[in-house]
N, C-alpha and C. Protein backbone atom coordinates (compact mmCIF):
# COMPACT_ATOMS: atom_id res chain seq x y z
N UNK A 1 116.88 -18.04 -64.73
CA UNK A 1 115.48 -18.18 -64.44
C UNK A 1 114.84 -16.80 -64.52
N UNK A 2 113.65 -16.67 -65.38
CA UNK A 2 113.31 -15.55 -65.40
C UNK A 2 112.11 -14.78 -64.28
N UNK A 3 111.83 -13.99 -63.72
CA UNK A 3 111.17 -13.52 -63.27
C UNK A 3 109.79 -13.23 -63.36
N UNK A 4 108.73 -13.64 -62.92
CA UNK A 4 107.65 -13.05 -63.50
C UNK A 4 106.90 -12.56 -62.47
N UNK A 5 106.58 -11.52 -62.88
CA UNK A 5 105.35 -10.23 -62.00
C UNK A 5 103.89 -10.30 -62.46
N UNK A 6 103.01 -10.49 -61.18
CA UNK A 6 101.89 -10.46 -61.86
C UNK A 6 101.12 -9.42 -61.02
N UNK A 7 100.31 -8.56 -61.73
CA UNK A 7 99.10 -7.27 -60.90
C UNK A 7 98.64 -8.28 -59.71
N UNK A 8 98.54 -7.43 -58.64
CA UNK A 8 97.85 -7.78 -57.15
C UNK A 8 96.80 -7.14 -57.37
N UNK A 9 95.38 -7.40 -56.72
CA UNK A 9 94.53 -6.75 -56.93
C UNK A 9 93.77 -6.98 -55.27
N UNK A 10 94.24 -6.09 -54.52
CA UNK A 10 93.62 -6.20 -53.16
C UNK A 10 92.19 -6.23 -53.15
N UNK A 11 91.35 -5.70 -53.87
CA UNK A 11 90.14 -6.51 -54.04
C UNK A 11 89.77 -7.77 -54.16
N UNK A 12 90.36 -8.67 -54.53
CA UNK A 12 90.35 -10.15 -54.62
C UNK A 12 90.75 -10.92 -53.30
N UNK A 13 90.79 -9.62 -52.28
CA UNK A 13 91.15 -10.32 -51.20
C UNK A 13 90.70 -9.90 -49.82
N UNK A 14 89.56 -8.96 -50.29
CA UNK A 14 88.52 -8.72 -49.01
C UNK A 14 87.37 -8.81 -49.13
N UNK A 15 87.77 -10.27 -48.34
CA UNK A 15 86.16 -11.28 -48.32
C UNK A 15 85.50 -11.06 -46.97
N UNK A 16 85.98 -10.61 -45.82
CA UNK A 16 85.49 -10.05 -44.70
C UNK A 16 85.17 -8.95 -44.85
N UNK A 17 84.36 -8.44 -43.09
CA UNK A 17 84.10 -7.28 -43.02
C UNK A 17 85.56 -6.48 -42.33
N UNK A 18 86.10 -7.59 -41.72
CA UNK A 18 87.60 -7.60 -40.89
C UNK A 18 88.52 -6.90 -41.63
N UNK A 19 88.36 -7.87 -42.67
CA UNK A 19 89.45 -7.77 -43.81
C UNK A 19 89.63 -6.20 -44.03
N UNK A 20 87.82 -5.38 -44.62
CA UNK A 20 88.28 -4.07 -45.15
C UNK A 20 88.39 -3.53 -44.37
N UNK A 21 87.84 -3.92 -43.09
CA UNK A 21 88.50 -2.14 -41.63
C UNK A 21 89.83 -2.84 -41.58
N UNK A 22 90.70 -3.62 -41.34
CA UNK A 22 91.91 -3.59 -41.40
C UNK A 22 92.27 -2.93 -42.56
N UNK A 23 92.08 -2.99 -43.83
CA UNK A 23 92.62 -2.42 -45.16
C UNK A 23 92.47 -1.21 -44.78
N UNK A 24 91.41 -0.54 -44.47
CA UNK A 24 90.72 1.13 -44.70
C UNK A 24 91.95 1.63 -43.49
N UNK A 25 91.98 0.77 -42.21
CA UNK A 25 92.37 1.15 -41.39
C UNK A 25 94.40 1.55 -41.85
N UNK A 26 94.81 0.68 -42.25
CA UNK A 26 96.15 0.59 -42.92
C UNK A 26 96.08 2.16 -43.66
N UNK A 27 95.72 2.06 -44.77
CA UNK A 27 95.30 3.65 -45.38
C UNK A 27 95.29 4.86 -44.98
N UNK A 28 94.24 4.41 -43.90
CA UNK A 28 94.28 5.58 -42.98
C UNK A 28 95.67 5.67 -42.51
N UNK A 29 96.34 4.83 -41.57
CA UNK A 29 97.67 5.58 -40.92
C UNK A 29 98.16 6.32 -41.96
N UNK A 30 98.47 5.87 -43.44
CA UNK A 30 99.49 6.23 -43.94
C UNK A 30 99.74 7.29 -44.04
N UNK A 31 98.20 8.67 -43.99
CA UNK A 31 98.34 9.51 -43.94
C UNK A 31 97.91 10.52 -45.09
N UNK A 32 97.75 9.32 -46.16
CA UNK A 32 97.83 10.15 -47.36
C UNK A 32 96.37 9.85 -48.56
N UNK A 33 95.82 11.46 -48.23
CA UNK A 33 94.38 10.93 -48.78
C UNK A 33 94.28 10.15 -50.09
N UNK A 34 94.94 10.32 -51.29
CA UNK A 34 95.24 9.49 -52.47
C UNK A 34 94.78 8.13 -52.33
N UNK A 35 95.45 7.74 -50.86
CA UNK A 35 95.65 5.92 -50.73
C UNK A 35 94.45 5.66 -50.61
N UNK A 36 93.88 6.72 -49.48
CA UNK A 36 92.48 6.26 -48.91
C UNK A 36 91.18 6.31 -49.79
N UNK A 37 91.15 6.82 -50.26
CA UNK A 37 90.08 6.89 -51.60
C UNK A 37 90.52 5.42 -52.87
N UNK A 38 91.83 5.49 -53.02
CA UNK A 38 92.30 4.32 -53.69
C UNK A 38 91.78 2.92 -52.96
N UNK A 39 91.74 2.81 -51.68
CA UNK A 39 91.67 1.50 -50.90
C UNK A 39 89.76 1.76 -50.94
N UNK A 40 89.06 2.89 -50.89
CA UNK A 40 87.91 2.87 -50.93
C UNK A 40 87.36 2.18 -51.90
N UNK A 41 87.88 2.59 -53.31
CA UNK A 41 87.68 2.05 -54.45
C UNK A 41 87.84 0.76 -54.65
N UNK A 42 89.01 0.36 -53.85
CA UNK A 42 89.12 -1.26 -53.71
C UNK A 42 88.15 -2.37 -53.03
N UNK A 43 87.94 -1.35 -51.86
CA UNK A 43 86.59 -1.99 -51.17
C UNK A 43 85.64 -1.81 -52.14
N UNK A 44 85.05 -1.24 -52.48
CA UNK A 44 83.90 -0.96 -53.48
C UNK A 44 83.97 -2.02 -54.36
N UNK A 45 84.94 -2.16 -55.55
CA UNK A 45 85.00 -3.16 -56.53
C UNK A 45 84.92 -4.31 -55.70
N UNK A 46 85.01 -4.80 -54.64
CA UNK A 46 85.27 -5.82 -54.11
C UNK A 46 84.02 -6.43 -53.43
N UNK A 47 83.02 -5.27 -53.23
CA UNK A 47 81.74 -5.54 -52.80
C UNK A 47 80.54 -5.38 -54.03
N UNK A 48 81.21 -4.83 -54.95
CA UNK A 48 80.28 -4.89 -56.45
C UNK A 48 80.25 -3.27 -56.61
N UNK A 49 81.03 -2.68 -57.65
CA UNK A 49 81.03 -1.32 -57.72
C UNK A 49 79.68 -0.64 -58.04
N UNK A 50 78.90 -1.60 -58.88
CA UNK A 50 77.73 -1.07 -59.33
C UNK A 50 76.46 -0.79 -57.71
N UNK A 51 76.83 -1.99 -57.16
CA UNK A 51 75.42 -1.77 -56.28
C UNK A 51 76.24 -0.82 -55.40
N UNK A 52 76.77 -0.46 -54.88
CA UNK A 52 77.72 0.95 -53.77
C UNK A 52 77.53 2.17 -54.34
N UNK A 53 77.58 1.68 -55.82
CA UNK A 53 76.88 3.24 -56.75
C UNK A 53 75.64 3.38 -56.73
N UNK A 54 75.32 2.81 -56.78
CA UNK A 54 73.67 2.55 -56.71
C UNK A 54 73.16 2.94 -54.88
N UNK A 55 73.90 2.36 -54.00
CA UNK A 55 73.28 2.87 -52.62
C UNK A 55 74.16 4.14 -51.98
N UNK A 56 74.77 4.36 -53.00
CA UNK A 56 75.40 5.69 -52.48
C UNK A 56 74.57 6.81 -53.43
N UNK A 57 74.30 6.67 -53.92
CA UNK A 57 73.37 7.40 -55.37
C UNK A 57 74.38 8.32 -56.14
N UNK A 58 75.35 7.49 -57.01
CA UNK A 58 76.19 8.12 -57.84
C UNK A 58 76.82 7.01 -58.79
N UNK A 59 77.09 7.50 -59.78
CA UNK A 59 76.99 7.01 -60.94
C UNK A 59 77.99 6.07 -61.26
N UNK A 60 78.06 4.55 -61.50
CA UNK A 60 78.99 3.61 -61.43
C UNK A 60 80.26 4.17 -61.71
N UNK A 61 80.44 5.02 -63.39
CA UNK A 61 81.64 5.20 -63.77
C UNK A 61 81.94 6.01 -63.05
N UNK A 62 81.20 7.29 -62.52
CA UNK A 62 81.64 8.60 -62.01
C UNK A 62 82.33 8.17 -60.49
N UNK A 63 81.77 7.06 -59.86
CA UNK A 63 82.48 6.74 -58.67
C UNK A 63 83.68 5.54 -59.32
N UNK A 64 83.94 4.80 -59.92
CA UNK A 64 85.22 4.28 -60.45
C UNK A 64 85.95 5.90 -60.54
N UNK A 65 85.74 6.73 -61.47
CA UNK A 65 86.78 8.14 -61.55
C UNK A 65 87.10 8.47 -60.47
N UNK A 66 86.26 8.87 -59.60
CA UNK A 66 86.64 9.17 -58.08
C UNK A 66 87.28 8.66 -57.12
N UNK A 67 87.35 7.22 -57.10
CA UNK A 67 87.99 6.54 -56.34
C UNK A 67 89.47 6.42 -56.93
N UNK A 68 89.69 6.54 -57.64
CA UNK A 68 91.10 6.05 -58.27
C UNK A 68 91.91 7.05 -57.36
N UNK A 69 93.05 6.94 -57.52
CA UNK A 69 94.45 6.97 -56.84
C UNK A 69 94.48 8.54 -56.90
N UNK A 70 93.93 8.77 -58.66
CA UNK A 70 94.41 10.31 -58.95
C UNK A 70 93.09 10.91 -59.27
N UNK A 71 92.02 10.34 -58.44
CA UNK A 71 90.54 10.69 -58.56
C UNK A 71 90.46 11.89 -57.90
N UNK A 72 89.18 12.87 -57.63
CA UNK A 72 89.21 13.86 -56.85
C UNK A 72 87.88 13.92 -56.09
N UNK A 73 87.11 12.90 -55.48
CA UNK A 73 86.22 12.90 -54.98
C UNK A 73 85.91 13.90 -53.99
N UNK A 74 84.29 14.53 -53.68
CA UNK A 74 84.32 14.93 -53.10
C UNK A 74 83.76 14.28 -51.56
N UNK A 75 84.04 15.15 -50.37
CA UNK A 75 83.74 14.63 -49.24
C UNK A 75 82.27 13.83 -49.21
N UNK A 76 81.57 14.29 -49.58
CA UNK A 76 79.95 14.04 -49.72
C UNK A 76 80.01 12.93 -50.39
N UNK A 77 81.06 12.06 -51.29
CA UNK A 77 80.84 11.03 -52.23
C UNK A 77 81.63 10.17 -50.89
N UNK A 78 82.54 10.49 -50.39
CA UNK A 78 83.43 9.59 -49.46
C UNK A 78 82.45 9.01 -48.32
N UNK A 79 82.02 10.09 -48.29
CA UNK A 79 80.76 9.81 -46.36
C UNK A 79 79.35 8.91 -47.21
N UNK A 80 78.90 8.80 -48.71
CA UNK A 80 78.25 8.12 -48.99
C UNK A 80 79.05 6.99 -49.40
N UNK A 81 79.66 6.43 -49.97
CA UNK A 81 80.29 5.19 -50.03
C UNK A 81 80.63 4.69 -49.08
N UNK A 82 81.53 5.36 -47.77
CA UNK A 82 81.23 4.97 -46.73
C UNK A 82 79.93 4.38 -45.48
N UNK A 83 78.73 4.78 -46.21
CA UNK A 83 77.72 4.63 -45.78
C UNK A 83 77.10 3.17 -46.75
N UNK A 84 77.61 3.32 -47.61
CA UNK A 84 76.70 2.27 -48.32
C UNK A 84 77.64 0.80 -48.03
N UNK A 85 79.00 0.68 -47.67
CA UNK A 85 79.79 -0.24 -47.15
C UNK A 85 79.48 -0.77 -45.97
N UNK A 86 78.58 0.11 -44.74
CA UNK A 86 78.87 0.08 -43.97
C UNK A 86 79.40 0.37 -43.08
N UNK A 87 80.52 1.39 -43.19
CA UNK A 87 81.65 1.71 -42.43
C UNK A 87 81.74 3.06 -42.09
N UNK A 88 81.94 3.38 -40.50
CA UNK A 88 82.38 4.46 -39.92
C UNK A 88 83.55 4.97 -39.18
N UNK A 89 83.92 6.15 -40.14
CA UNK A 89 84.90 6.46 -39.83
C UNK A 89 85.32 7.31 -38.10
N UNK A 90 86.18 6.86 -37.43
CA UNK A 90 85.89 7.33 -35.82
C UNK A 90 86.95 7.96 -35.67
N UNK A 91 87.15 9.50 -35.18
CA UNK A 91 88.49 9.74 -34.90
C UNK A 91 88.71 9.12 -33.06
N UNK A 92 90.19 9.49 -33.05
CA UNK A 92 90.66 8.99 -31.58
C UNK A 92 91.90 10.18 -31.71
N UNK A 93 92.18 10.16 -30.23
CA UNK A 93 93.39 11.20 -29.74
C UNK A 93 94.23 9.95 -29.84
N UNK A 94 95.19 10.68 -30.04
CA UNK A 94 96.83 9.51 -30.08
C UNK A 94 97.04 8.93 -28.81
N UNK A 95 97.72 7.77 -28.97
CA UNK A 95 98.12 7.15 -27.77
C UNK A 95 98.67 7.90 -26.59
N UNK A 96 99.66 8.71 -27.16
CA UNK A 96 100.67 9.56 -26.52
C UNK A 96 100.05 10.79 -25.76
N UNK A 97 98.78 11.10 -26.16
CA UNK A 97 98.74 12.49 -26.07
C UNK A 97 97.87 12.55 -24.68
């Protein structure tokens, strides 16, 4: 029996607002900015890349480049996409500390 693999596309699967602070939130632990800009991008396509470009005021393709995995966005593009989603980012002290 042969195997078959098919692309996941976590965009196809945040239909809440739940959904992406759990996603963003996941990202975040991991630690590693790459992911988090990657999962941004996911939220984005997932809410319509064009209008997030549009209320973030930057340029559809230029924010697809940026968001990608091996994108290099800058902070100022992150805190506006973040703004045009909706979403704020909150720090907290560790449980432990």
């Amino acid at each position: 029996m042969a195997l078959t693999i098919e692309a996941w596309d976590p965009s196809e699967h945040l239909e809440t607002q739940d959904d992406v602070v759990a996603y963003l939130n996941a990202a975040l632990e991991d630690g590693d900015p790459a992911l988090l800009q990657a999962a941004l991008g996911d939220i984005a396509k997932a809410r319509g890349m064009s209008s997030i470009a549009r209320e973030a005021g930057v340029g559809r393709e230029s924010l697809y480049k940026s968001l990608r995995i091996d994108g290099n966005p800058s902070w100022q593009t992150i805190t506006k996409v973040l703004a045009a989603l909706d979403i704020r980012l909150e720090a907290k002290a560790p449980a432990n500390a």
